[in-house]
N, C-alpha and C. Protein backbone atom coordinates (compact mmCIF):
# COMPACT_ATOMS: atom_id res chain seq x y z
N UNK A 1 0.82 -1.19 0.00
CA UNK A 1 0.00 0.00 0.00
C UNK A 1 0.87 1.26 0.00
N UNK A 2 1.99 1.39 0.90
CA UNK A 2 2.69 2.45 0.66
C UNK A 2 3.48 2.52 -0.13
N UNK A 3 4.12 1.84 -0.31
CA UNK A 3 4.82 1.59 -2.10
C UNK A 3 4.17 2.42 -3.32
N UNK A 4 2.38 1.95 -3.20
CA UNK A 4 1.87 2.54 -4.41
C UNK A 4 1.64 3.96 -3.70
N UNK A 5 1.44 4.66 -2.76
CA UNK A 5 1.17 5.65 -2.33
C UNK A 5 2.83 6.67 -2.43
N UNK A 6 3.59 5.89 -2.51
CA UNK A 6 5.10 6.54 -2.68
C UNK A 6 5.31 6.78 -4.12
N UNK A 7 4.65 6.09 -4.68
CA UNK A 7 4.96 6.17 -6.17
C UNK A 7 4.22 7.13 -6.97
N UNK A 8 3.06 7.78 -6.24
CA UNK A 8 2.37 8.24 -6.94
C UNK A 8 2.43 9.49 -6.40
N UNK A 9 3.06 10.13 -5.19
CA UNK A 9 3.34 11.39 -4.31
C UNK A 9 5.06 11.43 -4.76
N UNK A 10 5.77 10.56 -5.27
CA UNK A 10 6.78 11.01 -6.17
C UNK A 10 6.62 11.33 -7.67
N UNK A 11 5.76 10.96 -8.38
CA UNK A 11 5.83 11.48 -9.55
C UNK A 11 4.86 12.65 -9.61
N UNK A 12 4.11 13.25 -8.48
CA UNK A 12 3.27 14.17 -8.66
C UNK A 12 4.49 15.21 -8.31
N UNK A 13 5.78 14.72 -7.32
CA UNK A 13 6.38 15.87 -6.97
C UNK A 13 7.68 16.09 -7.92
N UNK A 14 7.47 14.95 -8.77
CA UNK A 14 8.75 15.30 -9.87
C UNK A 14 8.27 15.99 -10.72
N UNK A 15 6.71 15.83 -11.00
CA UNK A 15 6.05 16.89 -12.24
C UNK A 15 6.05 18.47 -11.40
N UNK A 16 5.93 18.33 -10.14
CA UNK A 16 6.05 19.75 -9.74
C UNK A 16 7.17 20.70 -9.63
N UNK A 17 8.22 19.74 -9.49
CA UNK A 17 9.39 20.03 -9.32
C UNK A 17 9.85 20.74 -10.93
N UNK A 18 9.73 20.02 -12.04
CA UNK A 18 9.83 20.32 -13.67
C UNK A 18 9.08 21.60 -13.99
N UNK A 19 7.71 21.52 -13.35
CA UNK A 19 7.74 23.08 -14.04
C UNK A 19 6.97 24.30 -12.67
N UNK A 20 8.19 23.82 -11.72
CA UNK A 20 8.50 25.38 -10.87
C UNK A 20 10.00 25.46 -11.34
N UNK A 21 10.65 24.34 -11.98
CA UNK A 21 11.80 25.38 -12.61
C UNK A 21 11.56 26.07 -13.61
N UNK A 22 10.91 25.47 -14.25
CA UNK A 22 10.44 25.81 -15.51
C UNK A 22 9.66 27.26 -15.65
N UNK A 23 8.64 27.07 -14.69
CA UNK A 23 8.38 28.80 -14.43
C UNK A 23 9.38 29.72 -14.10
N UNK A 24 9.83 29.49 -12.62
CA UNK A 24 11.18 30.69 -12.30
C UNK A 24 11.82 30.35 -12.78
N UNK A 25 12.60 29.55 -13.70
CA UNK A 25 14.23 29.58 -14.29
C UNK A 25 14.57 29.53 -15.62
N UNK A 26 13.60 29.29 -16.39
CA UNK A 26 13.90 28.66 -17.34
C UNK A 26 12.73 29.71 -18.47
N UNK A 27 13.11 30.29 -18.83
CA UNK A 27 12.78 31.67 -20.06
C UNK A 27 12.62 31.45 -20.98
N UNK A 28 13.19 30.10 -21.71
CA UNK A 28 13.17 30.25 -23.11
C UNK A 28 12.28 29.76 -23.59
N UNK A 29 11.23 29.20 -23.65
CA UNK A 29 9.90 28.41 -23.67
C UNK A 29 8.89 28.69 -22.66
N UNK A 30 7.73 28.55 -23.36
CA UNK A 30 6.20 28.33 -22.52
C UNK A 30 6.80 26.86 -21.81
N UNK A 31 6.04 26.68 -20.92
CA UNK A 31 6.27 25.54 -20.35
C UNK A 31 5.52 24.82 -20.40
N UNK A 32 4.60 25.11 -21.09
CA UNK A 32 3.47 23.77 -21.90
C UNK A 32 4.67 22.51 -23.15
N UNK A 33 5.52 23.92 -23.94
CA UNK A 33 6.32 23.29 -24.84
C UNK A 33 7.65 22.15 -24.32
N UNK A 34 8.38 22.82 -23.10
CA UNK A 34 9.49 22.34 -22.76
C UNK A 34 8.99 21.38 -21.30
N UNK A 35 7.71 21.17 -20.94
CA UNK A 35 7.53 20.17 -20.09
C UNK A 35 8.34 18.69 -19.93
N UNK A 36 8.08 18.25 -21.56
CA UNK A 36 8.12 16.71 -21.95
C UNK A 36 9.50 17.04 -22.62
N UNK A 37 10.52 18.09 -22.69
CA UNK A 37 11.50 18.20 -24.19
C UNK A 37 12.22 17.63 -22.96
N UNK A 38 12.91 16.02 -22.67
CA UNK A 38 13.83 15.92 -21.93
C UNK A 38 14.20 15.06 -22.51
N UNK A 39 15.83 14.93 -22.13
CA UNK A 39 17.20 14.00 -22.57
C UNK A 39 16.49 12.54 -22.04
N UNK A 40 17.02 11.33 -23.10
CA UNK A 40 16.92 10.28 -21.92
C UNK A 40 17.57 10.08 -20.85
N UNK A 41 18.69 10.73 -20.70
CA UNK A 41 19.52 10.95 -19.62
C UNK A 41 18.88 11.47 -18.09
N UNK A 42 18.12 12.57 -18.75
CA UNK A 42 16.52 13.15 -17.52
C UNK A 42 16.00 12.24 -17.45
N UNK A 43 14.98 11.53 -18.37
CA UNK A 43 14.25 11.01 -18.20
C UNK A 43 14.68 9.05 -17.25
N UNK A 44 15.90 9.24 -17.71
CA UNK A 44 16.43 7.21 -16.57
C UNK A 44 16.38 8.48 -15.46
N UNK A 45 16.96 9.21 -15.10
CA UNK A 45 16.65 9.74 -13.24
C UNK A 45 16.22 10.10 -12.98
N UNK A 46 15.00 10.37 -13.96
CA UNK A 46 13.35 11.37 -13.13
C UNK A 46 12.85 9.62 -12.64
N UNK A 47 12.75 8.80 -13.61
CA UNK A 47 11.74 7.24 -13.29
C UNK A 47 12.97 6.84 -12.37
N UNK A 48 14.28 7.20 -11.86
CA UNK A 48 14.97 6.35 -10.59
C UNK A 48 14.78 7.24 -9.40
N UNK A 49 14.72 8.25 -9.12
CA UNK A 49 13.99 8.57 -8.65
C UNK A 49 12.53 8.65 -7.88
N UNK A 50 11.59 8.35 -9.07
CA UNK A 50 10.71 8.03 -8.42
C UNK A 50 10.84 6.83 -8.06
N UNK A 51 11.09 5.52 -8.55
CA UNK A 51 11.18 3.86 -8.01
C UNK A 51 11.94 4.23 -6.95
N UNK A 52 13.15 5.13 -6.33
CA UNK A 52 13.48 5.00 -5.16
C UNK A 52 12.42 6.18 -4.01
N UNK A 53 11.85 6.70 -4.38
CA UNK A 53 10.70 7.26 -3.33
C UNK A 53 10.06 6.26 -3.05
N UNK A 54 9.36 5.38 -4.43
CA UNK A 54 8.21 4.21 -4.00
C UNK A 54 9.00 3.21 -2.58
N UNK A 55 10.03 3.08 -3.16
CA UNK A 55 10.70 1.88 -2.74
C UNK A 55 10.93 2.36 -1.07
N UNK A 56 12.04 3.62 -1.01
CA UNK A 56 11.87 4.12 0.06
C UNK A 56 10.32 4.21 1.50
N UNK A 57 9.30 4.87 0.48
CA UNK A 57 7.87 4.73 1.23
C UNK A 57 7.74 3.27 1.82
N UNK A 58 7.52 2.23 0.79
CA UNK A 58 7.39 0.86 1.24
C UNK A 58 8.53 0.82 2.67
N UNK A 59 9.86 0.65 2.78
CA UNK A 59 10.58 0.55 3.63
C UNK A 59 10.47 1.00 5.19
N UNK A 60 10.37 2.48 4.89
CA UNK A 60 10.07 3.24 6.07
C UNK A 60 8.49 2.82 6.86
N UNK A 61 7.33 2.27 6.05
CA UNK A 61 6.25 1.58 6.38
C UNK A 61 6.28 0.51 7.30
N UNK A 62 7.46 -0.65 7.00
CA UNK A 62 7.75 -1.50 7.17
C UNK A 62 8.29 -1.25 8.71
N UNK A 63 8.92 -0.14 8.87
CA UNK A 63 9.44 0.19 10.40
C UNK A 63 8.58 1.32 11.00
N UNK A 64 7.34 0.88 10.51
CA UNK A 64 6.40 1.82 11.98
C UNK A 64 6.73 3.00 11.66
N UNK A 65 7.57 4.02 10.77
CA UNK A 65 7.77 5.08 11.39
C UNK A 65 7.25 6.26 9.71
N UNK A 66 5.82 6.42 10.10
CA UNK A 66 5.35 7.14 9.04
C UNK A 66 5.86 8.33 8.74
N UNK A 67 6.28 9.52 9.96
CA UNK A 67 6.19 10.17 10.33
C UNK A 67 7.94 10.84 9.34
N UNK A 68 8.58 10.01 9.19
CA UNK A 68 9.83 10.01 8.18
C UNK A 68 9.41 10.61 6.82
N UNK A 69 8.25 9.70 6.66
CA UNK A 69 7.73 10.14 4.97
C UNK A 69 7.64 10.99 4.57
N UNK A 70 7.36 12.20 5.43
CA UNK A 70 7.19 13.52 5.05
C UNK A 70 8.99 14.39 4.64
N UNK A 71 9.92 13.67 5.34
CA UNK A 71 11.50 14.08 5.25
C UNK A 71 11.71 13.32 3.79
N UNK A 72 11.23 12.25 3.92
CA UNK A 72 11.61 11.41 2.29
C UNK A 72 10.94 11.98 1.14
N UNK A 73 9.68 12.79 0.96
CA UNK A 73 9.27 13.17 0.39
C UNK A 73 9.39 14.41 -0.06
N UNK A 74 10.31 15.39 0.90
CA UNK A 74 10.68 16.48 0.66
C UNK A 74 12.52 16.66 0.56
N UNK A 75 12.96 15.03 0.14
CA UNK A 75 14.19 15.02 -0.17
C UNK A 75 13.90 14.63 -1.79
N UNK A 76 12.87 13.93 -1.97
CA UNK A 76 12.55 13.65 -3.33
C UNK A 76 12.71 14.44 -4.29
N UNK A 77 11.00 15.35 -3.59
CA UNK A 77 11.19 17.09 -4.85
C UNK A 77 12.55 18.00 -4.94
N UNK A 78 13.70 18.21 -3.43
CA UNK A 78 14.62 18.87 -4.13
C UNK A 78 15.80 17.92 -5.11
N UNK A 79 15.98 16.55 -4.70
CA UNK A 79 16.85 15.84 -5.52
C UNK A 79 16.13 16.39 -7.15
N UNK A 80 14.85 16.02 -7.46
CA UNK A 80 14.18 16.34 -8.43
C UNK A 80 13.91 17.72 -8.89
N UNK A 81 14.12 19.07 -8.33
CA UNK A 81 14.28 19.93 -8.72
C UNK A 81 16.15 20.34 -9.21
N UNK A 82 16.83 19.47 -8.34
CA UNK A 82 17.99 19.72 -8.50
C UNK A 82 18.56 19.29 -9.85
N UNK A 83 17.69 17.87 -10.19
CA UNK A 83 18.34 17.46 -11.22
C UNK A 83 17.83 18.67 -12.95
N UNK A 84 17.06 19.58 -12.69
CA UNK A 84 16.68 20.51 -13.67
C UNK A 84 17.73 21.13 -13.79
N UNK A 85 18.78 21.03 -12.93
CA UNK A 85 19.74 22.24 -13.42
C UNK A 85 21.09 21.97 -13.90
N UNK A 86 21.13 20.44 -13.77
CA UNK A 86 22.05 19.91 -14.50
C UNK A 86 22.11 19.50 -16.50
N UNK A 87 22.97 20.11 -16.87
CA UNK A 87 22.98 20.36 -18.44
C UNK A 87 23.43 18.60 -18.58
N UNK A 88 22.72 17.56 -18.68
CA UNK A 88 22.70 16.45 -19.19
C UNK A 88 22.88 16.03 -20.36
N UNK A 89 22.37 16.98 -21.24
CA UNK A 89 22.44 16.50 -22.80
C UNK A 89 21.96 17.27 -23.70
């Protein structure tokens, strides 16, 4: 159950993460256009990423301690905002 609940509060926060850079940082495009324009290089560590939030959620479940999820989940979106600013490809 938390697995799928990790998986789905990480990719909502990797899409959030993509276009609040995309609003404040990133000028050269609407961000309707440059949403989806990513390297496969983005795209293998946006999906490892999220499989390690899911994976993470499941884990931390496993030890009683929900209360973590909220630190794992707000290490997610900046790893995932962070990776916007790396010139990959």
């Amino acid at each position: 159950m938390y697995a799928i609940l990790g998986f789905i509060v990480s990719s909502v926060l990797v899409i959030i993460a993509r276009v609040s850079y995309l609003f404040f940082f990133d000028k050269s495009c609407e961000i309707q256009l440059c949403l989806l324009q990513l390297s496969e290089t983005q795209k293998v560590m946006y999906v490892g990423v999220i499989l390690i939030g899911s994976y993470n959620a499941h884990l931390i479940s496993k030890g009683k301690k929900n209360s973590i999820l909220i630190f794992e989940f707000i290490g997610t979106f900046i790893f995932a905002f962070a990776l916007n600013f790396l010139n990959l490809g």
